[in-house]
C-alpha atoms as a PDB file:
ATOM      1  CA  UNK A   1     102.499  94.332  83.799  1.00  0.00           C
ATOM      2  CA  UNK A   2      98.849  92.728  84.540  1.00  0.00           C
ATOM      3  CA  UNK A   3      96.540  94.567  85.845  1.00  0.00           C
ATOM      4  CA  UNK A   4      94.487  91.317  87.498  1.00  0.00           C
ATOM      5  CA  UNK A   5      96.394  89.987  90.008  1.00  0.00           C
ATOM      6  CA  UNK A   6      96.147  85.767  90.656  1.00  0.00           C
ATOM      7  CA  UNK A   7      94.372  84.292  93.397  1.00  0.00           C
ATOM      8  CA  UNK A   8      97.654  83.939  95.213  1.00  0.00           C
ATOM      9  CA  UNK A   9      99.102  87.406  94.608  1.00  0.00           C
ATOM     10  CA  UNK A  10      96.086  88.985  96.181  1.00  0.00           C
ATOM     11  CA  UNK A  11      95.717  87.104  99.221  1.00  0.00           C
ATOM     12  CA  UNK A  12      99.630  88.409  99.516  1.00  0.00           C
ATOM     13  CA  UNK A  13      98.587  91.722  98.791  1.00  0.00           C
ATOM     14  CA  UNK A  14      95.865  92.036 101.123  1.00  0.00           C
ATOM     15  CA  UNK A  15      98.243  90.956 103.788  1.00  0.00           C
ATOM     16  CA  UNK A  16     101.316  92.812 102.535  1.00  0.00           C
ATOM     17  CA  UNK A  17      99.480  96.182 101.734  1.00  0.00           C
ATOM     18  CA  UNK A  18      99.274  99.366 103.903  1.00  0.00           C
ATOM     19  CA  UNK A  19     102.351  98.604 105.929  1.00  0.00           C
ATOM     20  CA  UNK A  20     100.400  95.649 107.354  1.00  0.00           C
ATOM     21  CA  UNK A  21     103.814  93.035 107.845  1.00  0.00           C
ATOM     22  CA  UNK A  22     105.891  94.645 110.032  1.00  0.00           C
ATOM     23  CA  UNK A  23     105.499  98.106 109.208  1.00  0.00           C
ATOM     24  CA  UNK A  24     107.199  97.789 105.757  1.00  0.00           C
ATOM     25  CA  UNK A  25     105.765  99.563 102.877  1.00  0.00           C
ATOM     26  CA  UNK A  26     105.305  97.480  99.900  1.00  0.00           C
ATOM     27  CA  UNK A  27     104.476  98.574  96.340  1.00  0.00           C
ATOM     28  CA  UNK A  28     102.989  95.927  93.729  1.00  0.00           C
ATOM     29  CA  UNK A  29     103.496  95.258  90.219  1.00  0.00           C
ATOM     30  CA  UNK A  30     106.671  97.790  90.329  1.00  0.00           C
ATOM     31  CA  UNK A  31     109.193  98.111  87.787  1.00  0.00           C
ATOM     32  CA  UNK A  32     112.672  97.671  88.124  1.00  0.00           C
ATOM     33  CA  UNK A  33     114.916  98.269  85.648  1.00  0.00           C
ATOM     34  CA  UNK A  34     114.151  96.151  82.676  1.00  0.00           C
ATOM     35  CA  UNK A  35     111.743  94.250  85.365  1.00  0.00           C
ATOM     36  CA  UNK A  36     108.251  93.918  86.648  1.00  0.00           C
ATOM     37  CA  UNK A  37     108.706  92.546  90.165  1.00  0.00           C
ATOM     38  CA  UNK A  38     105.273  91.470  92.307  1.00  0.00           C
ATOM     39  CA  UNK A  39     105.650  92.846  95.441  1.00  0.00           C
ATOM     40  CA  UNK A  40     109.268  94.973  96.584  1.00  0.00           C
ATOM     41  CA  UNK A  41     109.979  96.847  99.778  1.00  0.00           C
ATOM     42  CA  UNK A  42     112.454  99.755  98.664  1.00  0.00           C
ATOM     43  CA  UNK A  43     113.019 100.173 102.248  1.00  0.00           C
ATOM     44  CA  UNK A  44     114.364  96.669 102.666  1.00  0.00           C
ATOM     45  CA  UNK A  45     116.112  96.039  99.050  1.00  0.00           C
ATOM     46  CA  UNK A  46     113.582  92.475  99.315  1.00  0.00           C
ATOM     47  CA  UNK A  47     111.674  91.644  96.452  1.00  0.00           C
ATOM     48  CA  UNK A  48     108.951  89.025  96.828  1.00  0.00           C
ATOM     49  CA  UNK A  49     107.435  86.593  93.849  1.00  0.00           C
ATOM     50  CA  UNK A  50     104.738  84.676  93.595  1.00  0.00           C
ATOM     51  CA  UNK A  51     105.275  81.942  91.172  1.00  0.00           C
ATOM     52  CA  UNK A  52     102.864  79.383  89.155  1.00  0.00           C
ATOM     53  CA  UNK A  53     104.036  76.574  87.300  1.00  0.00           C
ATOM     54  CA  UNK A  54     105.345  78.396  84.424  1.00  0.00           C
ATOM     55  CA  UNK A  55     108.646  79.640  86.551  1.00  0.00           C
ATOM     56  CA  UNK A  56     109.751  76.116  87.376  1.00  0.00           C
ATOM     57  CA  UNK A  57     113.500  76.548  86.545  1.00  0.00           C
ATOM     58  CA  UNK A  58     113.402  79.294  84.017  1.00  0.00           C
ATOM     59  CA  UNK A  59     116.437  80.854  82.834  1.00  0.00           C
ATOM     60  CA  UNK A  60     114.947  83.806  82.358  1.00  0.00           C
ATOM     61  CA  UNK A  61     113.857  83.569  85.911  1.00  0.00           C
ATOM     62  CA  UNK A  62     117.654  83.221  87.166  1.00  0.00           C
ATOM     63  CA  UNK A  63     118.845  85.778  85.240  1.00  0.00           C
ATOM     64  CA  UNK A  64     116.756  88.513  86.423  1.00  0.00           C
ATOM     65  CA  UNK A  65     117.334  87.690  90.452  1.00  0.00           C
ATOM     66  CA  UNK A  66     121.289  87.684  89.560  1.00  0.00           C
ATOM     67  CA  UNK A  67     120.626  90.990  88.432  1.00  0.00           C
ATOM     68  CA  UNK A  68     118.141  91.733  91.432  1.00  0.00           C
ATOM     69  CA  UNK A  69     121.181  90.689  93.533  1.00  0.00           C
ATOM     70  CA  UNK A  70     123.904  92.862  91.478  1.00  0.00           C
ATOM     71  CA  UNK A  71     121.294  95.842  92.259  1.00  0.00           C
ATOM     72  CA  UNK A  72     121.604  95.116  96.083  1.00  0.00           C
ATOM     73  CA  UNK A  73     117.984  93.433  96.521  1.00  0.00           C
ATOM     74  CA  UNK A  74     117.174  89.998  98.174  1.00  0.00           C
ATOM     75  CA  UNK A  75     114.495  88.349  96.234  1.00  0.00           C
ATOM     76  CA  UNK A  76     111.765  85.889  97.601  1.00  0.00           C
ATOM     77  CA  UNK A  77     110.031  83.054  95.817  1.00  0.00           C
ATOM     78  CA  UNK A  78     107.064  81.437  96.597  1.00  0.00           C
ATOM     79  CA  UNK A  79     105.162  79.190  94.804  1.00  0.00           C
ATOM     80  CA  UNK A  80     101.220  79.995  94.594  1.00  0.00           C
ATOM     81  CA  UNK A  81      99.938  76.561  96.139  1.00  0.00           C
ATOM     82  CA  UNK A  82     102.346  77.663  99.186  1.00  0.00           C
ATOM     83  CA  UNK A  83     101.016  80.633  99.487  1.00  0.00           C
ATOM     84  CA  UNK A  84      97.206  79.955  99.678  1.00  0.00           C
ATOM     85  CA  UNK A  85      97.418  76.665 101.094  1.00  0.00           C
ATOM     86  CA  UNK A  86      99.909  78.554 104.204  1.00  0.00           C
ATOM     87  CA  UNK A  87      99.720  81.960 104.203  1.00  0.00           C
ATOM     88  CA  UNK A  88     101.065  81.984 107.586  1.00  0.00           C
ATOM     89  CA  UNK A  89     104.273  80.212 106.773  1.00  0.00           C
ATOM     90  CA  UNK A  90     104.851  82.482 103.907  1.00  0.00           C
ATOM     91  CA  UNK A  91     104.382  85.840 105.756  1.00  0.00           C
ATOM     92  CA  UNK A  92     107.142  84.297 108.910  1.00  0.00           C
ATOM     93  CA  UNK A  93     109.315  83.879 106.259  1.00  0.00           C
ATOM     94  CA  UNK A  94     109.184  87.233 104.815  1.00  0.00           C
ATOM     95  CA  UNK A  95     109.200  88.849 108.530  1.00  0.00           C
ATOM     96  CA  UNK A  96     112.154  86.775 108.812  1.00  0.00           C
ATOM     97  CA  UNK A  97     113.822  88.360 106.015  1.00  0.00           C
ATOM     98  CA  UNK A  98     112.381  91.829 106.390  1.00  0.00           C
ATOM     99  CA  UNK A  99     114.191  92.030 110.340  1.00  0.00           C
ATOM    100  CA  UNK A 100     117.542  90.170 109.396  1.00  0.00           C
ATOM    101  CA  UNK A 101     120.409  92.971 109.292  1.00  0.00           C
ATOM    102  CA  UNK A 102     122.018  90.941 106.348  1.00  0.00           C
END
């Protein structure tokens, strides 16, 4: 677990914090099972990720969503650049997810 977040995890944080998308509550840098996640909404099952370079298809990466998935939670992947070049975009897309009934 780090303690300093990156650039891009923090300008999702400050936007994800205190309830501030939607009403959902979002915790950072929680554990789940065997697994650090970024950002997760217990509420919602949805796990969001912010990713750098070093996730481009990692195994390791696909592994622990499929067991994200077995464990009933959606998970979200972003890559950084997306993230502070369109915040906006980003945040629709998790509103999207967070008020879908799937």
């Amino acid at each position: 677990m780090r303690q300093e977040p990156t650039e891009a995890e923090a300008r999702l944080w400050s936007r994800l914090r205190a309830s501030r998308l939607a009403g959902a509550k979002f915790k950072r840098q929680e554990q789940i099972g065997d697994y650090i996640v970024d950002f997760v909404c217990f509420g919602s099952r949805l796990v969001v990720e912010a990713d750098g370079a070093q996730h481009a298809e990692s195994e390791r990466d696909l592994r622990r969503d499929e067991w994200l998935h077995e464990q009933g939670f959606r998970v979200l992947r972003f890559w950084n650049d997306d993230i502070l070049l369109d915040t906006d975009a980003v945040l629709q897309a998790i509103s999207e997810v967070l008020g879908s009934n799937d």
